[in-house]
N, C-alpha and C. Protein backbone atom coordinates (compact mmCIF):
# COMPACT_ATOMS: atom_id res chain seq x y z
N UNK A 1 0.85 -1.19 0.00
CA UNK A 1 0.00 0.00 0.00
C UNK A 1 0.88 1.24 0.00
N UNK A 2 1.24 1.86 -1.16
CA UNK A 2 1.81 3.06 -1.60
C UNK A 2 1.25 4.23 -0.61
N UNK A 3 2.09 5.07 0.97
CA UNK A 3 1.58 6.30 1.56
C UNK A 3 2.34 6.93 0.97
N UNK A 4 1.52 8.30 0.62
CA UNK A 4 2.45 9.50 -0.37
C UNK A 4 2.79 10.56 1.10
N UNK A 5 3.86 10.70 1.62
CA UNK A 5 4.26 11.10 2.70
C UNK A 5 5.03 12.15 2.12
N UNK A 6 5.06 12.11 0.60
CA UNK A 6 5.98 13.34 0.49
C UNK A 6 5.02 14.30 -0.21
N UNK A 7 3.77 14.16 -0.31
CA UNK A 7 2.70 14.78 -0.52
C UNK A 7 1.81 15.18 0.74
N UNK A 8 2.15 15.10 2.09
CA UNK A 8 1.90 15.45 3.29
C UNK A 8 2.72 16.59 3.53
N UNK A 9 1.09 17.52 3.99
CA UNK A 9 1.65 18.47 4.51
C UNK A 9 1.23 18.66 6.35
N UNK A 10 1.85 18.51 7.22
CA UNK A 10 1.70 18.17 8.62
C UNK A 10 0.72 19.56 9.28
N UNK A 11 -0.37 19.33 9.85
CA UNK A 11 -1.24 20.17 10.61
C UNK A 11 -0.80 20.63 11.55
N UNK A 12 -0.96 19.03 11.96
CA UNK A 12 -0.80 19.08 13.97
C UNK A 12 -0.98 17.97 14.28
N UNK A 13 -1.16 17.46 15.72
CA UNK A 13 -1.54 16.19 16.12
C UNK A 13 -2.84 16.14 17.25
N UNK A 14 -3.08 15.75 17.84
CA UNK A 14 -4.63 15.82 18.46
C UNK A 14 -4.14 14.11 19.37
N UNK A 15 -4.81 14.13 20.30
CA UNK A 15 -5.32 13.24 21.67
C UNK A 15 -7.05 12.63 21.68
N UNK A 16 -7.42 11.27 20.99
CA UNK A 16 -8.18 11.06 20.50
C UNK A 16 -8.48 9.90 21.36
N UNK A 17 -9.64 9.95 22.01
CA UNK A 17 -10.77 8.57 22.22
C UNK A 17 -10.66 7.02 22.18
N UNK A 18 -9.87 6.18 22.20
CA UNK A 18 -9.52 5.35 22.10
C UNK A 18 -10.26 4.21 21.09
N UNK A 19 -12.07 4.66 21.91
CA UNK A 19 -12.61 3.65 21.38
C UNK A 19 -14.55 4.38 21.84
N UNK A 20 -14.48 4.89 20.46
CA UNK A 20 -15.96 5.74 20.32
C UNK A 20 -16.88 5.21 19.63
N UNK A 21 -17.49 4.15 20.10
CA UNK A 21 -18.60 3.69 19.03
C UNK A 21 -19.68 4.23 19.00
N UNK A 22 -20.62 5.04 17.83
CA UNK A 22 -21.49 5.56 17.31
C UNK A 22 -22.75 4.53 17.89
N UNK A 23 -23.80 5.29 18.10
CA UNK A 23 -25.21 4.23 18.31
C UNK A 23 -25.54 3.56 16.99
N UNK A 24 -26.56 3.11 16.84
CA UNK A 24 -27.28 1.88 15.83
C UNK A 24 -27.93 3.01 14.70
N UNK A 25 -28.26 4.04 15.08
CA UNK A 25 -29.28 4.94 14.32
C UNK A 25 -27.95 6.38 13.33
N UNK A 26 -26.81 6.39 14.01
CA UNK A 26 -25.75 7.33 13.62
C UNK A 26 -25.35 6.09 12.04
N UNK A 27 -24.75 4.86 13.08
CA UNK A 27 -24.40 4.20 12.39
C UNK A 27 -24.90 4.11 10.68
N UNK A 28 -25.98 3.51 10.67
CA UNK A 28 -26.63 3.43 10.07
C UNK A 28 -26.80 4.53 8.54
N UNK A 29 -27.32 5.26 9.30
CA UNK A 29 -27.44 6.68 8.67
C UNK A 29 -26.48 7.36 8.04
N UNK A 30 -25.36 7.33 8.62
CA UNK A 30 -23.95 8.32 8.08
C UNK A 30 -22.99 7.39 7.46
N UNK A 31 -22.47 6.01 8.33
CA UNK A 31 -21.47 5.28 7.79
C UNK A 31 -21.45 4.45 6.26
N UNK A 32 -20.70 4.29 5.97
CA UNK A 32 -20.57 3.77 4.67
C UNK A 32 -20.10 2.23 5.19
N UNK A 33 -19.94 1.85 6.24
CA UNK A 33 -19.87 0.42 6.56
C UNK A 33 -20.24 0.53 8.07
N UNK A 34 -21.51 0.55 8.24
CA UNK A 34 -22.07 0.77 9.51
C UNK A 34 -21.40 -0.43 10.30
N UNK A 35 -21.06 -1.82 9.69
CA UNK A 35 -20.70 -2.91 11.05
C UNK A 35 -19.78 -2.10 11.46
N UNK A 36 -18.93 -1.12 11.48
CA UNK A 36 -17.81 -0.63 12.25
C UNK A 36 -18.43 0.34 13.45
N UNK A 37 -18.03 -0.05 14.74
CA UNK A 37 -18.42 0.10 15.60
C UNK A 37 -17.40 1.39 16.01
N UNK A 38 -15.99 1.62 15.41
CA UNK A 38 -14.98 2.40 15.70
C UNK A 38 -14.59 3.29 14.44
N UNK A 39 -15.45 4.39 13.70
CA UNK A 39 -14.76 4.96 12.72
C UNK A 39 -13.62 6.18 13.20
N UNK A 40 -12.69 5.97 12.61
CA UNK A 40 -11.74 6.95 12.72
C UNK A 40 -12.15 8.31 11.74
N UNK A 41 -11.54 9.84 12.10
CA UNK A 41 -11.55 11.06 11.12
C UNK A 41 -11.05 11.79 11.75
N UNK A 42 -10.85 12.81 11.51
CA UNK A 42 -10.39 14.39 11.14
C UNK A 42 -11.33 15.12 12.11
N UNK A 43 -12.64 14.15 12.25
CA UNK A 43 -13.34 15.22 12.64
C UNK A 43 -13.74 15.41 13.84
N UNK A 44 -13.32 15.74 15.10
CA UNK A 44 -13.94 15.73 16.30
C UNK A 44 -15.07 15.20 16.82
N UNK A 45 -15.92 15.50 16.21
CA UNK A 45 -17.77 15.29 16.59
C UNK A 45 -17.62 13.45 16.44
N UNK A 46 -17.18 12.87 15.15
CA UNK A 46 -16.71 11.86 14.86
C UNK A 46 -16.11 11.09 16.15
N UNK A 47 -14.63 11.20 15.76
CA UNK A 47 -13.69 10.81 16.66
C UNK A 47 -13.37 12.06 18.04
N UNK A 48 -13.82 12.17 19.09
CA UNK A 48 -13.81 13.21 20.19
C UNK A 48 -12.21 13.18 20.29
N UNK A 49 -11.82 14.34 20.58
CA UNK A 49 -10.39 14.76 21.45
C UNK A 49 -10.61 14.43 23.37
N UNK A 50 -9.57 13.83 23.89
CA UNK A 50 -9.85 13.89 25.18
C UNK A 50 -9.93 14.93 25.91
N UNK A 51 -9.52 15.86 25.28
CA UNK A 51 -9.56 17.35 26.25
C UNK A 51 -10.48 18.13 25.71
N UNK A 52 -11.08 19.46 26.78
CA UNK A 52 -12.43 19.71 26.86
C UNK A 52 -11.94 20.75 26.15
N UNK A 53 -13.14 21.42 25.04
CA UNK A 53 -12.68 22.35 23.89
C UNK A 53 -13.31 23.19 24.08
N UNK A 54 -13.77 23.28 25.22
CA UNK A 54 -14.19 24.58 25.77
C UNK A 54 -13.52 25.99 25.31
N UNK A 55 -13.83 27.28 24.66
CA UNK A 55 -13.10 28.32 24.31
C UNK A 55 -12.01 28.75 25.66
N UNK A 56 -12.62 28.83 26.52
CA UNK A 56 -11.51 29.05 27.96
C UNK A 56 -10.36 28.24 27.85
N UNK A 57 -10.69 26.85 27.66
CA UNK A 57 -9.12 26.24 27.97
C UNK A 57 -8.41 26.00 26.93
N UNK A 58 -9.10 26.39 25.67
CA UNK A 58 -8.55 26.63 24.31
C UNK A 58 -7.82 27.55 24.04
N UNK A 59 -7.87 28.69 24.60
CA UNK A 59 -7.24 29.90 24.60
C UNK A 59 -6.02 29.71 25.10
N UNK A 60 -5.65 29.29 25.96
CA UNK A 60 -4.51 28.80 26.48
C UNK A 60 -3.67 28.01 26.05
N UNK A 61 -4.26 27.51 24.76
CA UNK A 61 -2.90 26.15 24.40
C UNK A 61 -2.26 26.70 23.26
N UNK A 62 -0.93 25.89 22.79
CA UNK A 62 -0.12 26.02 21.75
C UNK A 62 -0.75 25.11 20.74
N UNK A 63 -2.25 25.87 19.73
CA UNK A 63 -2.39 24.71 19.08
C UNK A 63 -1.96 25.84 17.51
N UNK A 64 -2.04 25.17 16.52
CA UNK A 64 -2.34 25.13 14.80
C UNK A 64 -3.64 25.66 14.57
N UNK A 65 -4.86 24.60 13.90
CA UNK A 65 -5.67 24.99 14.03
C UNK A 65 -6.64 23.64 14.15
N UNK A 66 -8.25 24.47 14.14
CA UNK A 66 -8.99 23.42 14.56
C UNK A 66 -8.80 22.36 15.94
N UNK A 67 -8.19 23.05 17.00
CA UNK A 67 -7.73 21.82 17.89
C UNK A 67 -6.85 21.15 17.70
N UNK A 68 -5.92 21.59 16.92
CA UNK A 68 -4.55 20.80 16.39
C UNK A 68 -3.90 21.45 16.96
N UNK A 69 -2.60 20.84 17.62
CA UNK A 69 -1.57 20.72 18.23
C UNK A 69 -0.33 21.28 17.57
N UNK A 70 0.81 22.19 17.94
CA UNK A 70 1.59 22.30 17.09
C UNK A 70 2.83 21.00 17.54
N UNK A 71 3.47 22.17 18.47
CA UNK A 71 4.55 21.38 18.84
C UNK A 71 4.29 19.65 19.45
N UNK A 72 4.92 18.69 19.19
CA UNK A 72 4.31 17.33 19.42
C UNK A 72 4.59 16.93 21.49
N UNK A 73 4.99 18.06 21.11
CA UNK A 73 5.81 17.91 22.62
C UNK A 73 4.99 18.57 23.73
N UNK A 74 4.60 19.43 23.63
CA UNK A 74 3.56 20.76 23.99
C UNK A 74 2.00 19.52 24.22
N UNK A 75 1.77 18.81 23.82
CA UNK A 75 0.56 18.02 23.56
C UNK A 75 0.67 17.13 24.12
N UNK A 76 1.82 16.56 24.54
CA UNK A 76 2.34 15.04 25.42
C UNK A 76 2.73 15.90 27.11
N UNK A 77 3.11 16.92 26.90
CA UNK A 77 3.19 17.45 28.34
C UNK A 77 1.95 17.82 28.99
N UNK A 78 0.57 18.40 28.10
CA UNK A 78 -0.49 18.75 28.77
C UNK A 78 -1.29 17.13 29.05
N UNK A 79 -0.93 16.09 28.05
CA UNK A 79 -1.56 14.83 28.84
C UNK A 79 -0.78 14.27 29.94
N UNK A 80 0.75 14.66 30.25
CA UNK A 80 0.77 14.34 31.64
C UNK A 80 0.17 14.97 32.52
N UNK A 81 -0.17 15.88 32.07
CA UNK A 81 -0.32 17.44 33.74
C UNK A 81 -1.89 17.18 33.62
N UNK A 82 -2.55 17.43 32.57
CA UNK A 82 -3.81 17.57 32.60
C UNK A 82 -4.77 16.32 32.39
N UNK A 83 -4.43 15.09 31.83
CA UNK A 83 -5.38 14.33 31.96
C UNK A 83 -5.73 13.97 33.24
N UNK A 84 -6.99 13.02 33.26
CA UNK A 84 -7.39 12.19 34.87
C UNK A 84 -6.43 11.04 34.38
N UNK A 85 -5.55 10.27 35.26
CA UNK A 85 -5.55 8.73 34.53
C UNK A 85 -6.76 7.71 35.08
N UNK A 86 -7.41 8.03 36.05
CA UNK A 86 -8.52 7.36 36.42
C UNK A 86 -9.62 7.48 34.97
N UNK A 87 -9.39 7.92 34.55
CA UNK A 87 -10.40 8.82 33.47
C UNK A 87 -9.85 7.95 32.15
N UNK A 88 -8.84 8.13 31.88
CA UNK A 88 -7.28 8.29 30.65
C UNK A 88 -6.59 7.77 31.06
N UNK A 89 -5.95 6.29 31.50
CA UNK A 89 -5.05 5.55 31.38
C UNK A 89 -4.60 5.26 30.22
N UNK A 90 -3.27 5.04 30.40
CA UNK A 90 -2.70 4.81 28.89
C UNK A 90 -2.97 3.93 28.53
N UNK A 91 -3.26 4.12 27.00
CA UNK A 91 -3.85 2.77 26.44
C UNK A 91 -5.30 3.40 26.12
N UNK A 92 -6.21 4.37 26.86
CA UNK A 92 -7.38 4.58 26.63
C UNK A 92 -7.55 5.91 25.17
N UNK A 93 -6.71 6.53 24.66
CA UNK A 93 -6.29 7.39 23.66
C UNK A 93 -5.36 7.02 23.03
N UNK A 94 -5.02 7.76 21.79
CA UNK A 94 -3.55 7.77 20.55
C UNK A 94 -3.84 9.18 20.47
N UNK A 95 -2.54 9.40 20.40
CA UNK A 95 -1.58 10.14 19.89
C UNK A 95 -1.83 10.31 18.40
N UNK A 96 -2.43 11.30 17.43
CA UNK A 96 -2.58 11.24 16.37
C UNK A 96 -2.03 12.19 15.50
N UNK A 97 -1.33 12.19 14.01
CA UNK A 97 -1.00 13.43 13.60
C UNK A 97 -1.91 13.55 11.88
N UNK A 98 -2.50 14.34 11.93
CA UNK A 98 -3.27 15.20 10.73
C UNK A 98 -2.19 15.74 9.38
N UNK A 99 -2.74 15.60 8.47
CA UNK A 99 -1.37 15.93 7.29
C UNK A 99 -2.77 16.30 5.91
N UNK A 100 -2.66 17.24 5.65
CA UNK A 100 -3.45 17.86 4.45
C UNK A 100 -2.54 17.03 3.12
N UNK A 101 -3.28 16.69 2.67
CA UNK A 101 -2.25 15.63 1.20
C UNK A 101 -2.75 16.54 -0.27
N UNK A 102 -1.52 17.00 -0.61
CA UNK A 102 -1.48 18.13 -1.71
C UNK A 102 -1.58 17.44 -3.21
N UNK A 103 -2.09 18.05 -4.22
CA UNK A 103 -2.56 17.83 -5.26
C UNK A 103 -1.70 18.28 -6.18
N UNK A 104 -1.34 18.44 -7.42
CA UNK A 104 -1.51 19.59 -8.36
C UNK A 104 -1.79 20.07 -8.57
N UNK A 105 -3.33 20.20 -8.39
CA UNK A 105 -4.58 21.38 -8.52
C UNK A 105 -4.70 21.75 -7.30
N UNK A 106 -4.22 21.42 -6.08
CA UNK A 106 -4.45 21.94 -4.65
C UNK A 106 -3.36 21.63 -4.15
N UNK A 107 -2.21 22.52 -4.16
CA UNK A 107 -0.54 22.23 -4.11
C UNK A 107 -0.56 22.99 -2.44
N UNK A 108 -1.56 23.65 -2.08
CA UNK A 108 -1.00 23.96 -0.85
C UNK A 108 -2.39 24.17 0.56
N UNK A 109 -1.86 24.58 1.72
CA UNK A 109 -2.89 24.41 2.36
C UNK A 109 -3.47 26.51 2.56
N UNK A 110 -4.69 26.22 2.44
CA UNK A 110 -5.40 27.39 2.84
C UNK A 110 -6.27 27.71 3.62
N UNK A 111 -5.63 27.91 4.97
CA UNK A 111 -6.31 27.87 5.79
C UNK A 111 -6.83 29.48 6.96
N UNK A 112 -7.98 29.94 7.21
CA UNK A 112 -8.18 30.87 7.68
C UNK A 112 -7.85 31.06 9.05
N UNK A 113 -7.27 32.59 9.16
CA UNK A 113 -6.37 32.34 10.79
C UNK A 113 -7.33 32.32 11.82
N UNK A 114 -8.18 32.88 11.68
CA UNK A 114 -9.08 32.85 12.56
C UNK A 114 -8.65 33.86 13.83
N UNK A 115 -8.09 34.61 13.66
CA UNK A 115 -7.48 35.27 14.32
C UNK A 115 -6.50 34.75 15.58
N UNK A 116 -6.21 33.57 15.41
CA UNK A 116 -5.42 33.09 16.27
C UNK A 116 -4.05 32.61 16.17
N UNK A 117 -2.63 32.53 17.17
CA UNK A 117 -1.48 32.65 16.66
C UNK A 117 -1.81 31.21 16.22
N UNK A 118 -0.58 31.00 15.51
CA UNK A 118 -0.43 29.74 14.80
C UNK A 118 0.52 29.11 15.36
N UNK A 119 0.92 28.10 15.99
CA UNK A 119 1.91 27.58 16.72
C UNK A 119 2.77 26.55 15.61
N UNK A 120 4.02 26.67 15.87
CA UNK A 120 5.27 26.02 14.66
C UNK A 120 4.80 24.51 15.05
N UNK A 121 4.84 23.95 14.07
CA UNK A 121 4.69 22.27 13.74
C UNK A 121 5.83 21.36 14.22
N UNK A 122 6.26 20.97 15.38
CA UNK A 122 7.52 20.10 15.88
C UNK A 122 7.18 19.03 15.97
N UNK A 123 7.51 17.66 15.39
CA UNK A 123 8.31 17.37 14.31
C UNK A 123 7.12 17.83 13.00
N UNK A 124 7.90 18.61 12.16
CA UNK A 124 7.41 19.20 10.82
C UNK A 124 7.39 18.25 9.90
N UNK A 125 7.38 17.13 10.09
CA UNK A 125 7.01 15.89 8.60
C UNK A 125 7.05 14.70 9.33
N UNK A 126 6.53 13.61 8.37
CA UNK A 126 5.83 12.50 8.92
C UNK A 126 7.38 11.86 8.97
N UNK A 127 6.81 11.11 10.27
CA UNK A 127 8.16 10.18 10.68
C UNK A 127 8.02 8.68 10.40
N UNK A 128 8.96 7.62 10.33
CA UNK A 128 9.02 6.67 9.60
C UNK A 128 8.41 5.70 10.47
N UNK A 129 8.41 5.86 11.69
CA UNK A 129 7.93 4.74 12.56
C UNK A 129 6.37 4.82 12.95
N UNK A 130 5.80 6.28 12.73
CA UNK A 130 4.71 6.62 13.31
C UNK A 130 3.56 5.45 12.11
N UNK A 131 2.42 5.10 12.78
CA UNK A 131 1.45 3.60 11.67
C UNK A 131 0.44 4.94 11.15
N UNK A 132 0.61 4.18 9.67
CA UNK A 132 -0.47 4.96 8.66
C UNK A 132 -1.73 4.30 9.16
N UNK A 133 -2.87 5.56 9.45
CA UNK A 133 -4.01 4.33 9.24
C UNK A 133 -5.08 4.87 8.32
N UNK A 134 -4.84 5.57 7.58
CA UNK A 134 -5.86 5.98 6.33
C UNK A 134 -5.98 7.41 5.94
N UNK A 135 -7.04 7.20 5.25
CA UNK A 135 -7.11 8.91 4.22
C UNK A 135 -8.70 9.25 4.83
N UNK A 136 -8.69 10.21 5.21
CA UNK A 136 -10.25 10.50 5.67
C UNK A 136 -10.05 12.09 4.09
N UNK A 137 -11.51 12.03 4.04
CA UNK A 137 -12.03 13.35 3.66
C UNK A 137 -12.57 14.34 3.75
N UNK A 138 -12.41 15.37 4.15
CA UNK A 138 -12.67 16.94 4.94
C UNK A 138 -12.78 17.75 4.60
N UNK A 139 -13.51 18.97 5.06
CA UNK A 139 -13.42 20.37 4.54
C UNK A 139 -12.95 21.23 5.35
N UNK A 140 -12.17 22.19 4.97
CA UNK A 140 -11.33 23.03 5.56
C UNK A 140 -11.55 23.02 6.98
N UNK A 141 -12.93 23.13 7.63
CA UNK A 141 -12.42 22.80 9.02
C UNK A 141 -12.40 21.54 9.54
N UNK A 142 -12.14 20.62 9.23
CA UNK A 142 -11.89 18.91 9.42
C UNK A 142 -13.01 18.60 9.65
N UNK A 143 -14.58 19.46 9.05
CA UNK A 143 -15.60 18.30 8.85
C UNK A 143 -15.59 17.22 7.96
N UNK A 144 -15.71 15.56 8.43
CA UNK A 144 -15.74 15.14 7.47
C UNK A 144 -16.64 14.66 6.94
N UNK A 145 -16.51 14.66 4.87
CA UNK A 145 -17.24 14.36 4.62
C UNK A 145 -17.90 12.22 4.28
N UNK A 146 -16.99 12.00 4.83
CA UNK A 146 -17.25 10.43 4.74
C UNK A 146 -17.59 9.93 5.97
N UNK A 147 -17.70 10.55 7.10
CA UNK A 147 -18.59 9.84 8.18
C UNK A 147 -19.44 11.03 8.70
N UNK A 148 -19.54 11.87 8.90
CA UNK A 148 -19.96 13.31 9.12
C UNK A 148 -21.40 13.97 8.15
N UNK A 149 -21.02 13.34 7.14
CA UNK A 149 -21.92 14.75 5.76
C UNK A 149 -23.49 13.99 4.94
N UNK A 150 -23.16 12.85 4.60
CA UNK A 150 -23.59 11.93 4.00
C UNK A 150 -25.18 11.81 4.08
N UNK A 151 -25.89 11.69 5.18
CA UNK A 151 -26.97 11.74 5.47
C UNK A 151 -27.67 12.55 4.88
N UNK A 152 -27.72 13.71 5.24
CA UNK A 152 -27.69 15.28 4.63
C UNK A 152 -27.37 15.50 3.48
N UNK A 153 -26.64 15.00 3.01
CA UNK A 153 -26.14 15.24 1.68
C UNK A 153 -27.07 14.99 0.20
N UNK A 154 -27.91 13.93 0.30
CA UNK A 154 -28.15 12.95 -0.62
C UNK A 154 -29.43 12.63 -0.02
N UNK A 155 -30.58 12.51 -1.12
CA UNK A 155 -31.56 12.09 -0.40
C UNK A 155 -31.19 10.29 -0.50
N UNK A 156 -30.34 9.75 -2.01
CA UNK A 156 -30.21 8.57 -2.34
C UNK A 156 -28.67 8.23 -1.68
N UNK A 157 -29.05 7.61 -0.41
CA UNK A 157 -28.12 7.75 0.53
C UNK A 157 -27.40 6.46 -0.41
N UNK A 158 -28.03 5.45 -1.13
CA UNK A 158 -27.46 4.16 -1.56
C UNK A 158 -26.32 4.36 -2.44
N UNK A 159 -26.19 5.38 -3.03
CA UNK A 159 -25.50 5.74 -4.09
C UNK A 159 -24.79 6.22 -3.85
N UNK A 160 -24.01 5.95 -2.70
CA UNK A 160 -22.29 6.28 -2.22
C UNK A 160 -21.97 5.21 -1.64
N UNK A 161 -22.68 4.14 -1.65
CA UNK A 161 -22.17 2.73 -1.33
C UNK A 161 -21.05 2.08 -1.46
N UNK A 162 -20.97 2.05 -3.10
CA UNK A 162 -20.22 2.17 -4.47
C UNK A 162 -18.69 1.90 -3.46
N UNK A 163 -18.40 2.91 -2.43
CA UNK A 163 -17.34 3.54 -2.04
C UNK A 163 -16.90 2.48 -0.74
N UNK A 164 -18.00 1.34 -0.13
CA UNK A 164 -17.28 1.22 0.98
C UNK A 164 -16.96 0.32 1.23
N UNK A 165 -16.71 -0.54 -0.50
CA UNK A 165 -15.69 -1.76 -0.30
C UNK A 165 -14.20 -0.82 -0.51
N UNK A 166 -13.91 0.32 -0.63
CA UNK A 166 -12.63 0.51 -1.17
C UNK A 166 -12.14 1.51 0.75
N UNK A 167 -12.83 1.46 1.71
CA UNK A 167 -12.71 1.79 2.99
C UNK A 167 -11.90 0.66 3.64
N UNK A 168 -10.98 1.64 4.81
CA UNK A 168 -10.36 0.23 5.79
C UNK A 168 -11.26 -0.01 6.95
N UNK A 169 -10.52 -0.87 8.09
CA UNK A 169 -11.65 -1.09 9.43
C UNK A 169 -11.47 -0.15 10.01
N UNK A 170 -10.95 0.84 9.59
CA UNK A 170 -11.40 2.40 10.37
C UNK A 170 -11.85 3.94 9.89
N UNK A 171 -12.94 2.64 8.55
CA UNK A 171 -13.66 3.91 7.91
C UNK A 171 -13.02 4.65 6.94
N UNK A 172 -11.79 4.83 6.95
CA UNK A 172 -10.87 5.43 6.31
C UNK A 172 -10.42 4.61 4.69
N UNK A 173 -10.11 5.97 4.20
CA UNK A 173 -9.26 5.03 2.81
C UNK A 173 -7.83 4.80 2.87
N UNK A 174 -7.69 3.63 2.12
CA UNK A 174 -6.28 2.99 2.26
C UNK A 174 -5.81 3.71 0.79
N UNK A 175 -6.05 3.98 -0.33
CA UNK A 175 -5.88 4.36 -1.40
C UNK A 175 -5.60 5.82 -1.71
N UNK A 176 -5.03 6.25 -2.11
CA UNK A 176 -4.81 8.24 -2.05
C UNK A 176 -5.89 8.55 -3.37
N UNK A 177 -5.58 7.78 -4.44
CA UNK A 177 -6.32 8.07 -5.87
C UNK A 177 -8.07 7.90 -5.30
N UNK A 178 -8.56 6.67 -4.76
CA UNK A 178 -9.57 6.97 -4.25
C UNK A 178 -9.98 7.96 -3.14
N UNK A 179 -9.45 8.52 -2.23
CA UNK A 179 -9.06 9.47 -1.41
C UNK A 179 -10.11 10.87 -2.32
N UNK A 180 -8.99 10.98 -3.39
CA UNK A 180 -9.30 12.05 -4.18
C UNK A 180 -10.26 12.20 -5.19
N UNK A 181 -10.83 10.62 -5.69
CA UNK A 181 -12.18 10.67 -6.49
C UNK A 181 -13.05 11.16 -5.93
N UNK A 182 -13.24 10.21 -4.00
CA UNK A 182 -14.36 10.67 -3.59
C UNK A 182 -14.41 12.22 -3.02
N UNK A 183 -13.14 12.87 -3.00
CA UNK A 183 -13.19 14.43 -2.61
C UNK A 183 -13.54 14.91 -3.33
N UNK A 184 -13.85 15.15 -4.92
CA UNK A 184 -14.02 15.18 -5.83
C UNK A 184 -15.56 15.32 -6.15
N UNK A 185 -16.52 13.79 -5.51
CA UNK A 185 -17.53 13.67 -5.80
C UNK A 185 -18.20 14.52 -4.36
N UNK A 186 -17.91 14.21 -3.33
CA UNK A 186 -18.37 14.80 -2.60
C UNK A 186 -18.67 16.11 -2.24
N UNK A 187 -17.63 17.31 -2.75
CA UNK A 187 -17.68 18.64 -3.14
C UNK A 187 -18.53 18.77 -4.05
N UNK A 188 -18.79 17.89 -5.26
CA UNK A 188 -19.78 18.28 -6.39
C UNK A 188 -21.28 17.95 -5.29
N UNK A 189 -21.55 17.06 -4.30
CA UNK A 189 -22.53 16.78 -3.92
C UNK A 189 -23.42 17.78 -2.29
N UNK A 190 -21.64 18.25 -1.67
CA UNK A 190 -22.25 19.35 -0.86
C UNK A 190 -21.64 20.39 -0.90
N UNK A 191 -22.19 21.72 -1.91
CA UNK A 191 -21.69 22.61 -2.10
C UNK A 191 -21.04 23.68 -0.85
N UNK A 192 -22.29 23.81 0.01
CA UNK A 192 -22.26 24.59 1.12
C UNK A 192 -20.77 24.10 2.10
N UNK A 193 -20.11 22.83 2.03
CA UNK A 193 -19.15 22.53 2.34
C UNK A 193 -17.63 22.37 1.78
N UNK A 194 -18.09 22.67 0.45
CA UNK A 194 -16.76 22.48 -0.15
C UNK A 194 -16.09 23.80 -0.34
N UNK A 195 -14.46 23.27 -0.78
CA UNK A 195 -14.16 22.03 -1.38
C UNK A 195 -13.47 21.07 -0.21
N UNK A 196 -13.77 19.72 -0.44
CA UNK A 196 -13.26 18.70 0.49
C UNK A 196 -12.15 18.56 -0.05
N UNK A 197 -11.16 17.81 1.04
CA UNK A 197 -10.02 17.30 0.70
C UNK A 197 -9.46 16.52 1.20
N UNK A 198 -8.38 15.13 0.91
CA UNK A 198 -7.94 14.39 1.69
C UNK A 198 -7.29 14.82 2.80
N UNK A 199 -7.17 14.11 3.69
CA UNK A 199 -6.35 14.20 4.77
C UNK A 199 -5.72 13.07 5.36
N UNK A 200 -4.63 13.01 5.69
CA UNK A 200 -3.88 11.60 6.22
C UNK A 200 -3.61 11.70 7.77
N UNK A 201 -4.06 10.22 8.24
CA UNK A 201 -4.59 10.15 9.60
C UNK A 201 -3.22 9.37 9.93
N UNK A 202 -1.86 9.55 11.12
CA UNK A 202 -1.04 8.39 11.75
C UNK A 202 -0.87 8.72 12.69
N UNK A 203 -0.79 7.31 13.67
CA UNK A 203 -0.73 7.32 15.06
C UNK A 203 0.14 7.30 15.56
N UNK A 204 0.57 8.40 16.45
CA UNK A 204 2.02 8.73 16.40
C UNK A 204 2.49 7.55 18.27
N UNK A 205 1.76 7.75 18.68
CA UNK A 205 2.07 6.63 19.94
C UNK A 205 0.10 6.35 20.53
């Protein structure tokens, strides 16, 4: 399985849920392979961050954007100080890092500051040991559109089916070229959200 890592461009990293299974009626409705009880994304609402995103304690951190993390280090020190481990034992979250995957026709990232500083990216590119685990698809603010949009999208929910033998067991695509068909189709299908774009999901510990 070909990862284009030199077509990654690094976000941030994020502190993610270990193990979030969706009810019977989410499932259903949004997933493109509802037996998965654990979809992975980009997108918070999706996959939750362990820390509370409250604007107060947001204000305070060294993130990127969207809840992204800059420095990798900065993000591993607030889960010693600040998690519960009664709560968050290790083992109950990953360590995740976000990477916008660039195109030819979309060679770079554009992202709005939102008026907030931007914190430097430490380590600034994907590292060799960290595990690939797929391509989710998103719109500029890491809604995504493959577990997130779908419902809403389409009254003929059947007709993105098509898509979820080419998904891994974490929802995600293993493929970059499919990655980018369905970003592709999905922007033509929710305007008010586009344009979508891949994004590459690895678990850094």
């Amino acid at each position: 399985m070909p990862i284009h890592t030199d077509t990654a461009v690094l976000l941030g990293f994020s502190a993610r849920a270990m193990h979030t299974p969706r009810n019977e009626a989410v499932r259903s409705e949004q997933l493109l392979r509802p037996e998965l009880d654990w979809p992975l994304s980009t997108d918070t609402m999706v996959w939750p961050t362990v820390f509370d995103t409250s604007g107060k304690e947001r204000a305070h951190r060294a993130t990127t954007i969207h809840n992204l993390w800059g420095p990798l280090e900065v993000l591993q020190r607030e889960i010693a100080t600040q998690l519960t481990p009664g709560r968050w034992p290790v083992g109950s979250y990953w360590v995740i890092a976000v990477a916008w995957m660039t195109t030819p026709t979309n060679p770079q990232v554009r992202w709005p500051n939102e008026g907030a500083a931007v914190a430097k990216i430490n380590p600034s590119t994907i590292q060799d040991h960290w595990e690939f685990l797929g391509y989710d698809v998103s719109d500029d603010r890491l809604l995504s559109g493959l577990t997130n949009c779908l419902s809403g999208a389409h009254h003929e929910f059947s007709c993105w089916h098509r898509w979820a033998d080419k998904l891994n067991d974490y929802h995600l695509f293993d493929n970059l070229d499919d990655a980018n068909e369905f970003s592709d189709a999905i922007s033509r299908a929710i305007e008010t959200h586009s344009p979508f774009h891949p994004y590459g999901l690895w678990k850094v510990q």
